[in-house]
Protein backbone atom coordinates (compact mmCIF):
# COMPACT_ATOMS: atom_id res chain seq x y z
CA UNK A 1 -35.88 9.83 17.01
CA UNK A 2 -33.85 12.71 16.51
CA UNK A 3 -35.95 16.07 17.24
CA UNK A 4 -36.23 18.91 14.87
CA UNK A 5 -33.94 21.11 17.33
CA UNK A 6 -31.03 18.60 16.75
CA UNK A 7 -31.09 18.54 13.18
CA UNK A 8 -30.88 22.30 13.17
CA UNK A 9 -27.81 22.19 15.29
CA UNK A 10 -26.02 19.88 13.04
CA UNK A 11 -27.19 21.32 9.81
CA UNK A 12 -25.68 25.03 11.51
CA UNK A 13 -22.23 23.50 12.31
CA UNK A 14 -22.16 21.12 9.01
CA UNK A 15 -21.69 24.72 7.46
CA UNK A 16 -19.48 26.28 9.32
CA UNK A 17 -19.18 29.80 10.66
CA UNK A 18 -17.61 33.03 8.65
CA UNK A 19 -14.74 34.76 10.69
CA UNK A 20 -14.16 38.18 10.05
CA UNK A 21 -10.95 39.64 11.24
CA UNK A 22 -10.68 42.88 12.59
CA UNK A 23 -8.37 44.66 10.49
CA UNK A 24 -4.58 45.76 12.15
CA UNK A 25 -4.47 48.93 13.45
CA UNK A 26 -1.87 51.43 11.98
CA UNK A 27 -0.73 47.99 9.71
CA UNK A 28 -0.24 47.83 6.05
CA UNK A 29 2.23 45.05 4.64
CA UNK A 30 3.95 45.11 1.40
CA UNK A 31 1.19 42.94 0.05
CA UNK A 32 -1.68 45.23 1.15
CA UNK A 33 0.08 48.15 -0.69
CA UNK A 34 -0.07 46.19 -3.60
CA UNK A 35 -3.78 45.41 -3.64
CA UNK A 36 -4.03 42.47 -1.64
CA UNK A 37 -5.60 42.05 1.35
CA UNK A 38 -3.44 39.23 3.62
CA UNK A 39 -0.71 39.40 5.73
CA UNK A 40 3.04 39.27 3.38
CA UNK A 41 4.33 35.98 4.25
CA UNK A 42 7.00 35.56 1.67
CA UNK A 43 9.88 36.08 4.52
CA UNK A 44 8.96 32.84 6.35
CA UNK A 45 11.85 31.48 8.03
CA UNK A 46 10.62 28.10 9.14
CA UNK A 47 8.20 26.99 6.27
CA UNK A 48 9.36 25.96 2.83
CA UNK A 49 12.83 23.94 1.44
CA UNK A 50 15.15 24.16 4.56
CA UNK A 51 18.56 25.35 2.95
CA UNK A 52 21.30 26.74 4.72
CA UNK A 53 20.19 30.13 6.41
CA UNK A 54 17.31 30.50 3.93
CA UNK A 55 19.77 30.84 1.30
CA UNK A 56 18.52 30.20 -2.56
CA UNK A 57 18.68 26.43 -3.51
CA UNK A 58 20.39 25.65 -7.07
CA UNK A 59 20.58 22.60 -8.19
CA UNK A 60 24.55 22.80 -9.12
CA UNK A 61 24.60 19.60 -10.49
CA UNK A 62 22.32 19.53 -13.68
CA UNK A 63 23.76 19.87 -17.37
CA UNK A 64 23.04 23.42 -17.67
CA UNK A 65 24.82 25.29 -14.95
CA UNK A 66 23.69 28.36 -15.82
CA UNK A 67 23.13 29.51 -12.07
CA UNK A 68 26.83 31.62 -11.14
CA UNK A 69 28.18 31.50 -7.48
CA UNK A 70 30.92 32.61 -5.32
CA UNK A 71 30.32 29.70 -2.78
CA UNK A 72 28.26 27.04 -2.40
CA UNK A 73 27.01 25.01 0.25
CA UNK A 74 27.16 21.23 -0.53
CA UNK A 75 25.77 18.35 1.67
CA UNK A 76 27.71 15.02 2.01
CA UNK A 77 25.21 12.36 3.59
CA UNK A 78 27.34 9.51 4.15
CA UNK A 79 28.40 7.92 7.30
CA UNK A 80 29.76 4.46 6.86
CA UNK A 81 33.16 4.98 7.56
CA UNK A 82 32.60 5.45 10.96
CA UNK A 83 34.49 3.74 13.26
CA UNK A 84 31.94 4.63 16.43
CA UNK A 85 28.23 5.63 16.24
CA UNK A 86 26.63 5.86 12.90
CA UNK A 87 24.10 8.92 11.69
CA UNK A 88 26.25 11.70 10.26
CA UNK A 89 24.69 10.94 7.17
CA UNK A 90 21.72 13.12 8.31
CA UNK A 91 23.76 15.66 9.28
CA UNK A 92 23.29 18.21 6.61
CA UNK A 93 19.55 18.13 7.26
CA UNK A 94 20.30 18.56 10.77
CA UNK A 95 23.18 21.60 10.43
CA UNK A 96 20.54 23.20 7.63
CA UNK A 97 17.73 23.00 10.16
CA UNK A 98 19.66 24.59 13.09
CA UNK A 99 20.59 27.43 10.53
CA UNK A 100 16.70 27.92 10.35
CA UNK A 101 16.81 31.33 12.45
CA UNK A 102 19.53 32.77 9.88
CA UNK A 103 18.73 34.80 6.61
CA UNK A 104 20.36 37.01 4.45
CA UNK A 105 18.41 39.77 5.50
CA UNK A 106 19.02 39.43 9.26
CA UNK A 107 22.41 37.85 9.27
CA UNK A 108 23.97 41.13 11.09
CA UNK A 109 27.06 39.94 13.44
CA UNK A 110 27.08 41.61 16.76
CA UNK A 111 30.39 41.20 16.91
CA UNK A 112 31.52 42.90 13.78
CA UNK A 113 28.68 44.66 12.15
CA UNK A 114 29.28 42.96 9.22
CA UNK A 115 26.83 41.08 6.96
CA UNK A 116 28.54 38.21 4.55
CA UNK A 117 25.25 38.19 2.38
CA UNK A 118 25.23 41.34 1.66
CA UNK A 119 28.70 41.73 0.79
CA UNK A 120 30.83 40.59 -2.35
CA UNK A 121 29.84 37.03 -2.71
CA UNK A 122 27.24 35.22 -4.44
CA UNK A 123 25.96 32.46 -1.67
CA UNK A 124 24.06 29.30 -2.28
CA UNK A 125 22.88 25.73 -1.54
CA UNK A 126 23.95 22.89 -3.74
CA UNK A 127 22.06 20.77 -1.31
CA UNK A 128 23.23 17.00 -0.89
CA UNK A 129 25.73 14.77 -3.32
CA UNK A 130 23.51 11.71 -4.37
CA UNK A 131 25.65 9.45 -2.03
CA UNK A 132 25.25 5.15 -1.98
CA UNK A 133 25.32 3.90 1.49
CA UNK A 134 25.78 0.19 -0.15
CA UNK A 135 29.20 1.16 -1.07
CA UNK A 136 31.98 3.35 0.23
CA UNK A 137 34.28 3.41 -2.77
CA UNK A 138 31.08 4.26 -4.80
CA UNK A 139 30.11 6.92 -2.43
CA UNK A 140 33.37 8.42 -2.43
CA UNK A 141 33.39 8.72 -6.24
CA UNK A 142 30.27 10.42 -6.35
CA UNK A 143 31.66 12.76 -4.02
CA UNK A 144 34.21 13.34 -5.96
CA UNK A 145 32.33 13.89 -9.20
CA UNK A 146 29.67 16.27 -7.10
CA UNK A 147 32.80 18.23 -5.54
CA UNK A 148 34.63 18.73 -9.41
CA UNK A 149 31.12 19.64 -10.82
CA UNK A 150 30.25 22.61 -8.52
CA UNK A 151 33.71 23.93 -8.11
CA UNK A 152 34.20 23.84 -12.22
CA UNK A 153 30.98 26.04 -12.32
CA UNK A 154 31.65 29.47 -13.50
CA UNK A 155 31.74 31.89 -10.63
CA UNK A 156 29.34 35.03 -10.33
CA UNK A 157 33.04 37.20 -9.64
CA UNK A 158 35.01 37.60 -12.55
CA UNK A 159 38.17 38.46 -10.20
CA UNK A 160 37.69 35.84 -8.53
CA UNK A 161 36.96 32.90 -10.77
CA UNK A 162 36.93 29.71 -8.98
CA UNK A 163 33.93 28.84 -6.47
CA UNK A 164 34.59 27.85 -3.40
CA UNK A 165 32.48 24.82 -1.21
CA UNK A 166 31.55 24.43 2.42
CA UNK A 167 30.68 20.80 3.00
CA UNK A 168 28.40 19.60 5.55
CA UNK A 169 29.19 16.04 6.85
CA UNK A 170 28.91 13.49 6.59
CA UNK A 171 31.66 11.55 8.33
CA UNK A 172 35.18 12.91 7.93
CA UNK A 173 35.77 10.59 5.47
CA UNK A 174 34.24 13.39 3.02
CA UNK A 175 36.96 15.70 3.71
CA UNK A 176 39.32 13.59 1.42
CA UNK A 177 37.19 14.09 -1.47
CA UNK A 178 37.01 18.05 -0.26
CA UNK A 179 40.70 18.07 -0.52
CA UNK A 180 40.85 16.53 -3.93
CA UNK A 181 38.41 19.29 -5.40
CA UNK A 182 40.94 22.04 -3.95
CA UNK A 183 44.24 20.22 -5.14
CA UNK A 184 43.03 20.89 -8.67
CA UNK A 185 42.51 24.11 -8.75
CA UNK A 186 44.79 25.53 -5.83
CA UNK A 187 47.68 22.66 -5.39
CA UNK A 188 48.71 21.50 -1.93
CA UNK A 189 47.32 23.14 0.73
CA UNK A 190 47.70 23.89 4.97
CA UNK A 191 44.48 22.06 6.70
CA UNK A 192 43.67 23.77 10.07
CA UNK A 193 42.33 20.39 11.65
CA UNK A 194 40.29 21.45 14.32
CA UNK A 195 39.37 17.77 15.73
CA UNK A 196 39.39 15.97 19.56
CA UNK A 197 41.31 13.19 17.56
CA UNK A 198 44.09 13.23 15.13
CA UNK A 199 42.95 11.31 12.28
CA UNK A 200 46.30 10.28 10.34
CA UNK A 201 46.37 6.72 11.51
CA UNK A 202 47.61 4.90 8.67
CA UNK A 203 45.71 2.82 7.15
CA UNK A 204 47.17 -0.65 7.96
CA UNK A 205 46.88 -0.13 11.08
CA UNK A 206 42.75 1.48 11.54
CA UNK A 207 40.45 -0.61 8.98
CA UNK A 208 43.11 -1.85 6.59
CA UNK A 209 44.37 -4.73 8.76
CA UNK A 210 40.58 -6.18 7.85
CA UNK A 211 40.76 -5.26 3.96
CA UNK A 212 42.14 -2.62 1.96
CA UNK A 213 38.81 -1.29 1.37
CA UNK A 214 38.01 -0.77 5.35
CA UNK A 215 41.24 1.63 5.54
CA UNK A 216 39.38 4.28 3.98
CA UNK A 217 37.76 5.97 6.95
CA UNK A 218 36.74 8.77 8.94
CA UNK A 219 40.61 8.03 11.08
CA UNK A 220 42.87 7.58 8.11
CA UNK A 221 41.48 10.34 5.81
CA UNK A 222 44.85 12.84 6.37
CA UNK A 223 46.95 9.90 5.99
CA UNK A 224 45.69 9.12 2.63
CA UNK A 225 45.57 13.01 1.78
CA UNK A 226 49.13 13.27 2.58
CA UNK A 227 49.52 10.08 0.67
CA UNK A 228 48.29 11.90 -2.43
CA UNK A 229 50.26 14.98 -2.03
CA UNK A 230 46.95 16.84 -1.56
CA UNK A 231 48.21 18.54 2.11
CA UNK A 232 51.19 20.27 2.98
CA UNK A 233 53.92 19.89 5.71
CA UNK A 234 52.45 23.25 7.37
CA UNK A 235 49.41 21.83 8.28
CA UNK A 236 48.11 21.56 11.91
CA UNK A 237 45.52 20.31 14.61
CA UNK A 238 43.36 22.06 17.08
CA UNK A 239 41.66 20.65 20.18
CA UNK A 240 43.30 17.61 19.99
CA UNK A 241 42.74 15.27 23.71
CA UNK A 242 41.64 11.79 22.56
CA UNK A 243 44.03 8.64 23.44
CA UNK A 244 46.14 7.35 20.37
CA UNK A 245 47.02 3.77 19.70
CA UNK A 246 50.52 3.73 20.48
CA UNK A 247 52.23 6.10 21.95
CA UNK A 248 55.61 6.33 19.72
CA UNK A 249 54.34 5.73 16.17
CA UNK A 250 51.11 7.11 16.07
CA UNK A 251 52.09 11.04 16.89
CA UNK A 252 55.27 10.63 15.29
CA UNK A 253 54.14 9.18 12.31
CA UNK A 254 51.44 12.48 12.71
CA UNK A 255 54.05 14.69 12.28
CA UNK A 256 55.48 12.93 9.02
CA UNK A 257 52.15 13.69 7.55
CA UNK A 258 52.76 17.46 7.88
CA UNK A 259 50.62 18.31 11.34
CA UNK A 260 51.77 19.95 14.54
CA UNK A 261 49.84 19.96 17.30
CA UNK A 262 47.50 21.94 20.14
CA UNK A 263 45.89 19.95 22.33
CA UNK A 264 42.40 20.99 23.95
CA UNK A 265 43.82 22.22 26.78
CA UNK A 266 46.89 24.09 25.33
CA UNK A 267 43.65 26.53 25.34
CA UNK A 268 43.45 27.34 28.45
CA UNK A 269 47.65 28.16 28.77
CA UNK A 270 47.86 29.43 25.89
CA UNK A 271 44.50 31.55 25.62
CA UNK A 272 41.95 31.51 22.89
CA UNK A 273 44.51 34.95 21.32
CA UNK A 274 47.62 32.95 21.51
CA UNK A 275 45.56 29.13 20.21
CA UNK A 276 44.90 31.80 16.88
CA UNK A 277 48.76 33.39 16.90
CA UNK A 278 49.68 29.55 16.76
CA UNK A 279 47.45 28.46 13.42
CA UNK A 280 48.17 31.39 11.82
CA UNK A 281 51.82 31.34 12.19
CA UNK A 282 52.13 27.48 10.83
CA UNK A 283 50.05 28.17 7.66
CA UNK A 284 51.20 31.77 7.26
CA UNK A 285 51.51 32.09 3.48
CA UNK A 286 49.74 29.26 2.00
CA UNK A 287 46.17 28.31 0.83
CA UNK A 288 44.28 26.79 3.93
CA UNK A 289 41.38 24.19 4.23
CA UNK A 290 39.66 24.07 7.59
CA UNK A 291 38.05 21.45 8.47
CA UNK A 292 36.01 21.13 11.60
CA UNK A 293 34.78 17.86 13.45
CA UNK A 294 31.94 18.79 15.25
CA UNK A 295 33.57 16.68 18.07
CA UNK A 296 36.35 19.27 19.03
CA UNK A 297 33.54 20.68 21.04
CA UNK A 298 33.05 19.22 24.83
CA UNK A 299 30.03 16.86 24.44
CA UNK A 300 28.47 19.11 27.21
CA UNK A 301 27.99 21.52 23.95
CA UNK A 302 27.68 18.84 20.78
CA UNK A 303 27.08 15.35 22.17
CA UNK A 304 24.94 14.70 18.66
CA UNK A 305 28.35 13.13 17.41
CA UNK A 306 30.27 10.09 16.18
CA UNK A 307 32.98 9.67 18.66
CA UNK A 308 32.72 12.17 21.43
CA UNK A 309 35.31 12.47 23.88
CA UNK A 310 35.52 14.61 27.25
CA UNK A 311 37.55 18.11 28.07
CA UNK A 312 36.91 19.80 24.41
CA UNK A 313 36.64 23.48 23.96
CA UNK A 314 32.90 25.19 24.38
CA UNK A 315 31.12 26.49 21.42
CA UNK A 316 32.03 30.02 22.08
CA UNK A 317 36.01 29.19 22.73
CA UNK A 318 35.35 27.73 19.00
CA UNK A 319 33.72 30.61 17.71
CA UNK A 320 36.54 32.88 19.21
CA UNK A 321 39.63 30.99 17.28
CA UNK A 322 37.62 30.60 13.95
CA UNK A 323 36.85 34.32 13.69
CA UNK A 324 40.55 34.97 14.87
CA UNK A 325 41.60 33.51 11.75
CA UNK A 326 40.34 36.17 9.38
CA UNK A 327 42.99 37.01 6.59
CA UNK A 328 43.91 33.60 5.33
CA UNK A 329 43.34 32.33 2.50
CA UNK A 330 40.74 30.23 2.79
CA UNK A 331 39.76 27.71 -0.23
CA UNK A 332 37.67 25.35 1.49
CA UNK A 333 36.15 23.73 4.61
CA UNK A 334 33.56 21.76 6.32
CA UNK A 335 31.92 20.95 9.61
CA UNK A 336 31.61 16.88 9.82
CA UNK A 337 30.52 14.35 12.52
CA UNK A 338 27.09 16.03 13.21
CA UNK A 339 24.86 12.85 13.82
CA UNK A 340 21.59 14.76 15.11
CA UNK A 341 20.03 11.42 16.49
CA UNK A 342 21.98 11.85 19.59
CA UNK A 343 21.35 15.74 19.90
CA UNK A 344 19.22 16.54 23.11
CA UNK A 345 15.79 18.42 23.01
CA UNK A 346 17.43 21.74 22.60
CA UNK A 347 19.05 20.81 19.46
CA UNK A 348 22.72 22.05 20.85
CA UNK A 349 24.98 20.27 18.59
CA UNK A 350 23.15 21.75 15.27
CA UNK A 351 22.57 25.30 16.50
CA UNK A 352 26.60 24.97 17.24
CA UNK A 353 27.62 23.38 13.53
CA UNK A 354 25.34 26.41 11.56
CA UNK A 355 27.43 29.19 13.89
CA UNK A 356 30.70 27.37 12.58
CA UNK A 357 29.55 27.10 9.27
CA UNK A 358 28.92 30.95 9.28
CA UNK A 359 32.13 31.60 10.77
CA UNK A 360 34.02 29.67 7.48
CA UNK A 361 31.52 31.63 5.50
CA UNK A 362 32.78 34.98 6.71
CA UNK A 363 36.19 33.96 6.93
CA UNK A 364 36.41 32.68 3.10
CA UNK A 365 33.98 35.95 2.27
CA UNK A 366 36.72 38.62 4.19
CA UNK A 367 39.38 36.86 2.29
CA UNK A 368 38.90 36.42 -1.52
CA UNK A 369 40.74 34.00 -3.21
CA UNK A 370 42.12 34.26 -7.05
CA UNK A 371 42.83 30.81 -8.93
CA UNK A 372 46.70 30.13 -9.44
């Protein structure tokens, strides 16, 4: 039988117990000066839609478009043209989440004082293309739609009148449809490749040997660009060190695509000032779309990654030669091959890709671009 005491005890914890809070000493948020007694939490970094550095989400692909940016952020889940390990496809999620400690209101660089929200530019997140994973060609197209969509958009500058994307991968494949986007509204442009492999195999000889449909991967992407006339013959690699297939025809047939070469360690002869003196000499003059493959980095500092490959540059040697490059023209870029699955606990390949990404930010935000 269950004594009167007992039933007291339950019947006091059944209804709970009223906290009161002592209030904060010498405290008073922006939502107590308004009347309301809590603590303000509409800053929150870490709760709420994860977009890129806690930028404002638009959805840039309805019918009414009304929303005006300078450049938008654009995810491109799609990983099966992969040649290695699959999961790039979550790789927006992943480079989004490692931008989590970023914001407009704190993005301050130590290195250069400056803040590229708070500058000219209108910044936001498209979020991801609605991308099949039943079918590449499909996939592609959609790209392609999502990519002419958001850079057709009217921009917020009326100088500058063309919005530009930075694409998170995604496989590298996406880059082609990247590259497509620009062509239209900028012509043939100078890619800055930075990359641990070359990717200009040609297609008969990675994939298309199985079907034609198989050449279109994350390895032949340049190839077909230069195919299209979508790159031109000033265009060049960084952090190149994995093997090719044959010796003779592979980097030769490289350099008919339009790309010189520095190899991963031409760093360390050359320096991270004379790597920058390089790239900027061969696409001196020209539009530029940089592209970045996660993998250029040493999988000591990204391992989360399709195809990694040993003796690549550390994340700050990166950081160095992107920022170098301020004064081009930049129309474009991406970081691609993020596959967070194979990240380690502290999250090292993410927290790497969202420091790139804000490096093309303030590149592309230093240099404004007008429309030809």
């Amino acid at each position: 039988m269950i004594s009167l005491l007992s039933v007291l005890l339950i019947a006091s914890t059944a209804a709970g117990r009223d906290i009161t809070f002592p209030s904060v000493a010498g405290y008073q948020s922006p939502m107590m000066a308004l009347g309301h007694e809590s603590i303000d939490i509409t800053g929150a970094k870490f709760a709420g839609l994860t977009t890129f550095a806690n930028l404002p989400y638009v959805h840039c692909l309805n019918k009414d478009g009304s929303e005006k940016y300078d450049i938008a952020i654009l995810g491109a889940p799609f990983d099966t043209g992969v040649t290695g390990r699959p999961g790039a496809r979550f790789g927006p999620g992943g480079i989004r989440a490692g931008s989590r400690r970023i914001s407009p209101e704190a993005g301050w660089n130590i290195y250069s004082g400056k803040n590229l929200f708070k500058e000219w530019a209108t910044i936001i997140d498209c979020g991801d293309a609605p991308l099949t994973v039943l079918d590449n060609t499909v996939a592609l197209k959609q790209l392609d739609t999502a990519h002419g969509i958001i850079s057709n958009r009217a921009s917020n500058s009326t100088e500058y009148t063309v919005p530009r994307i930075v694409t998170l991968g995604g496989d590298h494949t996406t880059t082609l449809s990247a590259l497509r986007s620009t062509f239209k509204h900028w012509g043939p442009v100078s890619v800055i490749h930075f990359d641990s492999h070359i990717d200009t195999w040609d297609p008969e000889v990675l994939g298309g040997g199985i079907s034609h449909y198989a050449g279109v991967n994350h390895g032949t992407f340049l190839h077909i660009a230069h195919e299209e006339g979508l790159v031109r013959n000033t265009s060049i690699h960084a952090g190149i060190r994995a093997p090719v297939m044959n010796k003779k025809h592979d980097v030769k047939h490289d350099r008919q695509c339009g790309f010189e070469m520095v190899t991963a360690r031409d760093l360390d002869r050359l320096t991270p000032q004379g790597v920058i003196e390089k790239l900027k000499r061969r696409v001196a003059g020209t539009k530029v779309y940089i592209s970045i493959d996660i993998d250029v980095l040493d999988p000591a500092f990204a391992p989360a990654t399709g195809t990694a490959e040993v003796g690549g540059w550390s994340t700050r040697e990166l950081l160095t030669v992107l920022d170098g490059l301020t004064g081009l023209e930049v129309i474009g870029g991406d970081v691609v091959e993020v596959a967070p699955i194979y990240d380690n606990a502290g999250e090292p390949t993410t927290l790497a890709a969202a420091e790139v990404v804000m490096s093309l930010l303030q590149l592309m935000v230093d240099q404004p671009v007008k429309a030809e």
